[in-house]
C-alpha atoms as a PDB file:
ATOM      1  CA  UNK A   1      -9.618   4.866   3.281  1.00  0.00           C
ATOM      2  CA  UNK A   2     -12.211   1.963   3.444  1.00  0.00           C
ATOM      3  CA  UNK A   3     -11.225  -1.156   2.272  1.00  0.00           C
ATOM      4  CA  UNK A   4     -13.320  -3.194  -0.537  1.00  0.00           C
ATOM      5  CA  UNK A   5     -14.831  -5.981   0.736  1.00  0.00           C
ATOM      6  CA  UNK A   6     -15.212  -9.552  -0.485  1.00  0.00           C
ATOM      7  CA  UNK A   7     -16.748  -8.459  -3.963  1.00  0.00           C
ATOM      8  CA  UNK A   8     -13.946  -6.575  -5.061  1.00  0.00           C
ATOM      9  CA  UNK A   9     -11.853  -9.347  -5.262  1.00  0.00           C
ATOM     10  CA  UNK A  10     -13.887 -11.516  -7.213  1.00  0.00           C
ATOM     11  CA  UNK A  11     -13.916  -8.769 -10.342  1.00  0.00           C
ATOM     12  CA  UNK A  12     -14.112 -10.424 -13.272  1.00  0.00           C
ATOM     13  CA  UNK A  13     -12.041  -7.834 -15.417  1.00  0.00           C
ATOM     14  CA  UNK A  14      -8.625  -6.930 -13.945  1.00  0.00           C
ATOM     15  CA  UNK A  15      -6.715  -3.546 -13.831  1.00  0.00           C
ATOM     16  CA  UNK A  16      -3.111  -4.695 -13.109  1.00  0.00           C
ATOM     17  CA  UNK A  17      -0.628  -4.029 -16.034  1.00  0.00           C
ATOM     18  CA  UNK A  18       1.259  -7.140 -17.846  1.00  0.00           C
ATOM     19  CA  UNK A  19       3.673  -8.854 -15.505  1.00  0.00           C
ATOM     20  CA  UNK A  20       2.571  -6.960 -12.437  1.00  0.00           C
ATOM     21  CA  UNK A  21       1.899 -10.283 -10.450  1.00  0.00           C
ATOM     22  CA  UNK A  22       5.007 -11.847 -11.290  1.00  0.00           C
ATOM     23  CA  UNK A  23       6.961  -8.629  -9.861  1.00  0.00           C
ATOM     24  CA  UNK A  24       4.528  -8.894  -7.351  1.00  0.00           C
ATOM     25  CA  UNK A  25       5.700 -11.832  -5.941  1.00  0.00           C
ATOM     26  CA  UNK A  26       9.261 -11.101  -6.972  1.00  0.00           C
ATOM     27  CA  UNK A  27       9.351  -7.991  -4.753  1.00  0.00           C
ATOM     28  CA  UNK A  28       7.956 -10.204  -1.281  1.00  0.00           C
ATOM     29  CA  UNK A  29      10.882 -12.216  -1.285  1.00  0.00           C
ATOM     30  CA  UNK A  30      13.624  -9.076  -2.091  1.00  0.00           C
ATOM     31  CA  UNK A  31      11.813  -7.602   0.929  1.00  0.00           C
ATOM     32  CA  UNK A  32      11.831 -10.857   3.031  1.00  0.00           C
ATOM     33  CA  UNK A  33      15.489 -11.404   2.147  1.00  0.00           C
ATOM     34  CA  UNK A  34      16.625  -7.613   3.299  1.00  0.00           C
ATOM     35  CA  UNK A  35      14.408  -8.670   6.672  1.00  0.00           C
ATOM     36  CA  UNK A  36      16.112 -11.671   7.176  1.00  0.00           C
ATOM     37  CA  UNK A  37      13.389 -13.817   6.111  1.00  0.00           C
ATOM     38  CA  UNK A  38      12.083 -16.451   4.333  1.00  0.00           C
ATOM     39  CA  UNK A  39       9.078 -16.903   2.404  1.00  0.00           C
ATOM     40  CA  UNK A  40       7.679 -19.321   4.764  1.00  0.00           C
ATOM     41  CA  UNK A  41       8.245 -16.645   7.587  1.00  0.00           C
ATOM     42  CA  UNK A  42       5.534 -13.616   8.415  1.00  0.00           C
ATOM     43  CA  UNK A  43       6.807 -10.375   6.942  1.00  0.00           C
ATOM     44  CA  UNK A  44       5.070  -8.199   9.770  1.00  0.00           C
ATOM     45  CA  UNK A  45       3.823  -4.851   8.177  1.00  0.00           C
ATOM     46  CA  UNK A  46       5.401  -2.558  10.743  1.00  0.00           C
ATOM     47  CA  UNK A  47       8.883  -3.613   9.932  1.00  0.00           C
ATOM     48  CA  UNK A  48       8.403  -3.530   6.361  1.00  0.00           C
ATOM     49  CA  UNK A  49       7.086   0.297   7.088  1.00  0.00           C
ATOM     50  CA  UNK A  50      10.290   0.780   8.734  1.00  0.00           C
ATOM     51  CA  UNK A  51      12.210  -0.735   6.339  1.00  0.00           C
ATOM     52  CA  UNK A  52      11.163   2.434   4.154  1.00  0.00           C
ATOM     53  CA  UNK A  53      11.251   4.478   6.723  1.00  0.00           C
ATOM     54  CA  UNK A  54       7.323   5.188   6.849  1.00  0.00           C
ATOM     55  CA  UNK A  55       5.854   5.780  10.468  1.00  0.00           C
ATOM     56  CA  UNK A  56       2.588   3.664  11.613  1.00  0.00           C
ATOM     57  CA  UNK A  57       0.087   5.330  14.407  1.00  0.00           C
ATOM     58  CA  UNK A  58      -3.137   4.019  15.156  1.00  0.00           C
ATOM     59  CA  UNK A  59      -6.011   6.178  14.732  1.00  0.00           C
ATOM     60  CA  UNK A  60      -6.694   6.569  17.928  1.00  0.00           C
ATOM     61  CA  UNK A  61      -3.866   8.400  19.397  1.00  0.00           C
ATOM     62  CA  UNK A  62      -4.271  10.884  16.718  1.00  0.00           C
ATOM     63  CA  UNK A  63      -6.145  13.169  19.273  1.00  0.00           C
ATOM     64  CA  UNK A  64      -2.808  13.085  21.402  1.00  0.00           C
ATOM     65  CA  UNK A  65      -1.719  14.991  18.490  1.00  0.00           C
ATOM     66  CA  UNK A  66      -4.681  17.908  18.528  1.00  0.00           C
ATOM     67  CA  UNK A  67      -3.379  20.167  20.890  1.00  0.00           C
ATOM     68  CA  UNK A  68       0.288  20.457  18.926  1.00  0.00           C
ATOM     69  CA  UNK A  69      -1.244  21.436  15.345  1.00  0.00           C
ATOM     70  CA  UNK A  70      -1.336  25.188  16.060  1.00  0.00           C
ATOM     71  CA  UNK A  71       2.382  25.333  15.616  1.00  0.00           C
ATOM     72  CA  UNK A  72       2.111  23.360  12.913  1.00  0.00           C
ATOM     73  CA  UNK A  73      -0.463  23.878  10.648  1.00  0.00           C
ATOM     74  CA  UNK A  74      -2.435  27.535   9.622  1.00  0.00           C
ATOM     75  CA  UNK A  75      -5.723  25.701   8.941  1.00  0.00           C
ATOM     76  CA  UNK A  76      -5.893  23.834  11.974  1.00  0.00           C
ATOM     77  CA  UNK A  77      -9.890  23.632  12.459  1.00  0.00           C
ATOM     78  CA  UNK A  78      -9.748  22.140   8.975  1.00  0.00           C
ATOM     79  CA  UNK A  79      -6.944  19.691  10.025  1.00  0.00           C
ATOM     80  CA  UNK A  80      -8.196  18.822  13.233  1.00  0.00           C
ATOM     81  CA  UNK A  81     -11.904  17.593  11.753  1.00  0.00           C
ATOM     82  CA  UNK A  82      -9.707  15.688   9.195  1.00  0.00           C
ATOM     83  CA  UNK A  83      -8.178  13.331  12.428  1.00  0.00           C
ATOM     84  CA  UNK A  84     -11.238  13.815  14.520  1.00  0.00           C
ATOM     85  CA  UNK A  85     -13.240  12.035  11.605  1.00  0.00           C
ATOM     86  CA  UNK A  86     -10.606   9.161  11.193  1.00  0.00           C
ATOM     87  CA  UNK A  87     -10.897   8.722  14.612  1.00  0.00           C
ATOM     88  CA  UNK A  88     -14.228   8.675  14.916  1.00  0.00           C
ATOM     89  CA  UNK A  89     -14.815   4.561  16.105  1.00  0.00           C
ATOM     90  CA  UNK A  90     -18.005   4.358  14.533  1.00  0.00           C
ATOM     91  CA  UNK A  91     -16.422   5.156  10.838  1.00  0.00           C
ATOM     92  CA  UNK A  92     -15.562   2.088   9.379  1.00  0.00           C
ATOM     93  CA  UNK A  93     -12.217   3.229   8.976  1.00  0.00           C
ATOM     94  CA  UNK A  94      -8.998   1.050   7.878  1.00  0.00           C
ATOM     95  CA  UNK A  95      -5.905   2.769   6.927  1.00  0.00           C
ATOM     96  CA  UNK A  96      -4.760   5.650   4.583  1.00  0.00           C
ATOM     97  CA  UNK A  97      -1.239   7.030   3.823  1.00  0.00           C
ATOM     98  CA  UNK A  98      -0.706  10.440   4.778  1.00  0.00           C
ATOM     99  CA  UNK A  99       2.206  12.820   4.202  1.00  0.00           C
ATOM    100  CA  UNK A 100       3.546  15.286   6.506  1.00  0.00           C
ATOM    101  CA  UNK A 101       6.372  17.796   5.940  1.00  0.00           C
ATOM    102  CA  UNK A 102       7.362  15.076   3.355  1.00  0.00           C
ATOM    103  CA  UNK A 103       6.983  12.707   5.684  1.00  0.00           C
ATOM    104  CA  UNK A 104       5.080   9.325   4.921  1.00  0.00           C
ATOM    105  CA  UNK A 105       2.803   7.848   7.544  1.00  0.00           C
ATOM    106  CA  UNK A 106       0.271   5.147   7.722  1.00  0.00           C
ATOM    107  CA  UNK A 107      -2.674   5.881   9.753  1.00  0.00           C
ATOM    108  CA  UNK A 108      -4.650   2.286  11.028  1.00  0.00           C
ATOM    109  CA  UNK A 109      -7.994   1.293  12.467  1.00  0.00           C
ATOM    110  CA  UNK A 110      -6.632   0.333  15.894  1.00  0.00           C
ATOM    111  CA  UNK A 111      -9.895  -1.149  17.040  1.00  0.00           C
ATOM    112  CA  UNK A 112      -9.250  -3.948  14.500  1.00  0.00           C
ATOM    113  CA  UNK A 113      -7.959  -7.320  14.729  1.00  0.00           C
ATOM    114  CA  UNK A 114      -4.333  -7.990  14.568  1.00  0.00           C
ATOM    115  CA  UNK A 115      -5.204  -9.966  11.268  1.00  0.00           C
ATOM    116  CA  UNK A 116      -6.727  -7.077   9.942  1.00  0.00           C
ATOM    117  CA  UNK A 117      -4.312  -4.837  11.167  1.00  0.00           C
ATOM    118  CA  UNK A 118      -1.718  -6.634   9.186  1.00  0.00           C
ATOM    119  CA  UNK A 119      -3.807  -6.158   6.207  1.00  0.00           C
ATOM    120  CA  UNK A 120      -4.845  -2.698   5.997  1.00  0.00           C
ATOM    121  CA  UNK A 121      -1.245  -1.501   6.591  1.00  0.00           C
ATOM    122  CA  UNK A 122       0.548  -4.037   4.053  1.00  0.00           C
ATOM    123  CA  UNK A 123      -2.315  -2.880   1.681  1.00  0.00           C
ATOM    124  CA  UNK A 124      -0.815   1.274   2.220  1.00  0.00           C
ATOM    125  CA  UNK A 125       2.516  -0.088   1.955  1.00  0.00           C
ATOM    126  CA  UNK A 126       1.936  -1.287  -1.435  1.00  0.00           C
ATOM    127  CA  UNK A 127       0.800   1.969  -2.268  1.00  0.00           C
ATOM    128  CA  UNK A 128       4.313   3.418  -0.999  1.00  0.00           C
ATOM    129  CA  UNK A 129       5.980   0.763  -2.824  1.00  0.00           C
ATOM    130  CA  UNK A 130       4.287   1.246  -5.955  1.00  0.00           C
ATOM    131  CA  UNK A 131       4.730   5.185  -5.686  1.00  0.00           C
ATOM    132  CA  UNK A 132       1.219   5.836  -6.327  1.00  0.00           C
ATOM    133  CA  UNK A 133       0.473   9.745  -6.916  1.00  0.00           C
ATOM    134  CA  UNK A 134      -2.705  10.819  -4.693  1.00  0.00           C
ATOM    135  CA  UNK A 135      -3.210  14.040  -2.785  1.00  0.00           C
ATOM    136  CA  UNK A 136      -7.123  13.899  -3.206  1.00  0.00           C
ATOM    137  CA  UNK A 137      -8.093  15.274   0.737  1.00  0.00           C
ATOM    138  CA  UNK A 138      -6.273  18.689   0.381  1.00  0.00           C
ATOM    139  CA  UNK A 139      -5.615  18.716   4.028  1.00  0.00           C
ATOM    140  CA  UNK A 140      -3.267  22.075   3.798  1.00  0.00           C
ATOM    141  CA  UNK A 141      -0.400  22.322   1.628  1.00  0.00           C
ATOM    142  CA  UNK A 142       1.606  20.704   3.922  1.00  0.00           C
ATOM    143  CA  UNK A 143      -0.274  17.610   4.841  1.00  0.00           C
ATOM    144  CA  UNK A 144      -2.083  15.834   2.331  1.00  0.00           C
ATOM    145  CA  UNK A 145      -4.154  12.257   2.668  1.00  0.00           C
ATOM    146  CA  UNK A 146      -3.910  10.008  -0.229  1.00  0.00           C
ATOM    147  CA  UNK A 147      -6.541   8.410  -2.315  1.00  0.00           C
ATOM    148  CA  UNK A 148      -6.288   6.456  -5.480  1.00  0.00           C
ATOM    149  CA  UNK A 149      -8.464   5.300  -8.698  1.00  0.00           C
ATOM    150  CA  UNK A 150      -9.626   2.059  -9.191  1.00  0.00           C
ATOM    151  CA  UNK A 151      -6.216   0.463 -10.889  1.00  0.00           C
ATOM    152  CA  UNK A 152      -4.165   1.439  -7.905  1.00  0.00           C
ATOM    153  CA  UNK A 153      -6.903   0.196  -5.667  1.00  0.00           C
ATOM    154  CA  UNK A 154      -5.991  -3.455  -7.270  1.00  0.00           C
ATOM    155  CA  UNK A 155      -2.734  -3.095  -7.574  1.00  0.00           C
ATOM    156  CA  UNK A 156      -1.833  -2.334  -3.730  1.00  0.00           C
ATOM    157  CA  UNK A 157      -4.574  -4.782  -2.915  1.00  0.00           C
ATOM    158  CA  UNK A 158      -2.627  -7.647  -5.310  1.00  0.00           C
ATOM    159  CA  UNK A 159       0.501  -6.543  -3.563  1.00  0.00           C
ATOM    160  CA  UNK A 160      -0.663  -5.801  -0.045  1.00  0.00           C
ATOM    161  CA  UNK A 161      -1.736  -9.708  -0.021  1.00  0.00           C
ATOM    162  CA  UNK A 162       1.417 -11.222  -1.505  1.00  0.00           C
ATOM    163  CA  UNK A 163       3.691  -8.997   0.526  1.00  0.00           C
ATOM    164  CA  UNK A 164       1.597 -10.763   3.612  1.00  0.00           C
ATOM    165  CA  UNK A 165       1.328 -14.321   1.936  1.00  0.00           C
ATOM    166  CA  UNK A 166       3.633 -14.813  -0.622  1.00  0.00           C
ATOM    167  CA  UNK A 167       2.923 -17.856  -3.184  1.00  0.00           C
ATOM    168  CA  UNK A 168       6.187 -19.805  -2.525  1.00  0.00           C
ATOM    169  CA  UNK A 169       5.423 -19.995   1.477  1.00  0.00           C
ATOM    170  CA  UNK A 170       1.739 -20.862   0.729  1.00  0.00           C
ATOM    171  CA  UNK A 171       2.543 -23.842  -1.558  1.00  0.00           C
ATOM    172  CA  UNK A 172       5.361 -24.769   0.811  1.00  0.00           C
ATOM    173  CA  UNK A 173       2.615 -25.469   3.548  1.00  0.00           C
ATOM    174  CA  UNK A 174       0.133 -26.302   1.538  1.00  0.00           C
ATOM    175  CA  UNK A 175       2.430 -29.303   0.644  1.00  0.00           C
ATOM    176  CA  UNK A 176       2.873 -30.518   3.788  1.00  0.00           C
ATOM    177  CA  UNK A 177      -0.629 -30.649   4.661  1.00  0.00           C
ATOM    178  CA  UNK A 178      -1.277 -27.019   6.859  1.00  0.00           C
ATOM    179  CA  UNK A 179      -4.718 -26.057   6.757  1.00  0.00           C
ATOM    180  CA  UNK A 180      -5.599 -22.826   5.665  1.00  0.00           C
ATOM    181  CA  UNK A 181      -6.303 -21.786   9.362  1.00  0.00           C
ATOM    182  CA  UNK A 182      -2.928 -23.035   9.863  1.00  0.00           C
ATOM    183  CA  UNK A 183      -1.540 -21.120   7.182  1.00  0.00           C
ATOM    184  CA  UNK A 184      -3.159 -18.145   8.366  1.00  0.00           C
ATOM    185  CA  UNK A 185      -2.051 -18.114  11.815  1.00  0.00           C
ATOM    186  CA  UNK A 186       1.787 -18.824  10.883  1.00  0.00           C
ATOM    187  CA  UNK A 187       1.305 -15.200   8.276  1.00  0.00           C
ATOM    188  CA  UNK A 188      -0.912 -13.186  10.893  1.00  0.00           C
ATOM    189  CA  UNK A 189      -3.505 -13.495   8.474  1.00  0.00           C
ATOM    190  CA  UNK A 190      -7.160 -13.560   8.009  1.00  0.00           C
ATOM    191  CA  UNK A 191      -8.497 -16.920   6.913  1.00  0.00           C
ATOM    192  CA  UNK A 192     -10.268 -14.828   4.242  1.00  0.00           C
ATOM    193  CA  UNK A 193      -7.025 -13.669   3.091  1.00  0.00           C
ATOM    194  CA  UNK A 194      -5.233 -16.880   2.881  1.00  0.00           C
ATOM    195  CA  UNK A 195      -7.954 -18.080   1.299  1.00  0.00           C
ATOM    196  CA  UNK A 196      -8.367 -15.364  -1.011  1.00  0.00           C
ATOM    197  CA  UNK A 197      -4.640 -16.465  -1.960  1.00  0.00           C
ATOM    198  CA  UNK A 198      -5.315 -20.046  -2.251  1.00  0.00           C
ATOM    199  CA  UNK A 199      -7.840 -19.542  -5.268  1.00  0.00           C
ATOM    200  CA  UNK A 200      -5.344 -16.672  -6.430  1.00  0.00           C
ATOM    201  CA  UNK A 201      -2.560 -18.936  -6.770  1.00  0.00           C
ATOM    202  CA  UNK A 202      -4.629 -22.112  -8.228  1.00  0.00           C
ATOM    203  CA  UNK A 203      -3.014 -23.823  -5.169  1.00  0.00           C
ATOM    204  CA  UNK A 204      -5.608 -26.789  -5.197  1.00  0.00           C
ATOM    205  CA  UNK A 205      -5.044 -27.514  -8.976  1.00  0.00           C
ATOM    206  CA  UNK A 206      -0.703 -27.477  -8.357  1.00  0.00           C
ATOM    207  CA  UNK A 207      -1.382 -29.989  -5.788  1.00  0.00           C
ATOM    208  CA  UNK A 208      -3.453 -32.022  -8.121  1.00  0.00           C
ATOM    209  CA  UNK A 209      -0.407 -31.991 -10.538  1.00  0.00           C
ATOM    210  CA  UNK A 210       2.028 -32.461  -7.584  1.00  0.00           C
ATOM    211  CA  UNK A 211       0.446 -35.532  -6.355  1.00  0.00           C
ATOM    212  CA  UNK A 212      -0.042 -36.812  -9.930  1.00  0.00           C
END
């Protein structure tokens, strides 16, 4: 699916249900902990796939996989323009869930950074994790790629970004002086991101208080 850019994160009005942030950032540190990590530590979004046992391919080797969907799949001309168009390097593609004999995969922009690598796949993991329903492609009946409204759109991008930068590790540097390029790099972040999280979490008015 393609990602929102820097607009949608400045809407004014937001979707996410009463409490959702607070699980939110609840949930990054259950998942840390069960990773052996802290929240001062980068989750990276392939283990956290794993954790759930949900596969991650880049788009591009999806045309490795062309020449084995006749076994697979009766509509394979429809599947194979499906992957041939998420594959395509000049869509501005980022990531989508897709599942596969019940299977759950996450499909990335491999031409990407790392950063936003990172991002995109956290962001489908939240979707996972917060069961979102979504079969909106209609690939065949037995492979389906997801898509989802505006409220799940927030609510995997809320907890996409504290799964990758969790308040309690950004106030934790941001105490001891890290810049937010600093931050960024220890999380595998974008600085965009980590700033993004900064405003989020009002970090520059609880240092303020802090120092006070």
């Amino acid at each position: 699916m393609l990602r929102p850019d820097a607009t949608y994160y400045r809407m004014k009005r937001t979707l996410l249900p009463p409490g959702f942030k607070t699980r939110a950032e609840q949930q990054s540190l259950v998942i840390r902990r069960r990773l052996g990590l802290n929240a001062t530590q980068a989750c990276p979004a392939r283990h956290l796939a794993g954790l759930y046992g949900v596969s991650v391919t880049g788009n591009a080797s999806l045309l490795s996989l062309l020449p084995h969907l006749s076994d697979e799949f009766a509509d394979t001309d429809l599947v194979r323009e499906r992957l041939l168009r998420v594959s395509d390097p000049a869509l501005n593609f980022s990531a989508l869930v897709a599942v596969v004999r019940g299977h759950t995969m996450i499909l990335y922009n491999d031409q990407h950074s790392p950063e936003r690598q990172e991002s995109d796949i956290m962001h489908e993991m939240a979707h996972v994790l917060c069961q979102h329903p979504g079969d909106d492609l209609q690939l065949t009946s037995d492979i389906g790629l997801r898509d989802h409204d505006a409220q799940y759109e927030e609510e995997a991008s809320w907890l996409g970004s504290v799964l990758q930068v969790p308040d309690a590790g950004l106030m934790w540097y941001a105490r001891r002086g890290y810049s937010i390029e600093q931050i960024a790099a220890r999380y595998t972040a974008s600085v965009e991101m980590v700033t993004y999280r900064w405003r989020m979490c009002g970090i520059a008015r609880r240092l303020s208080y802090h120092r006070a």
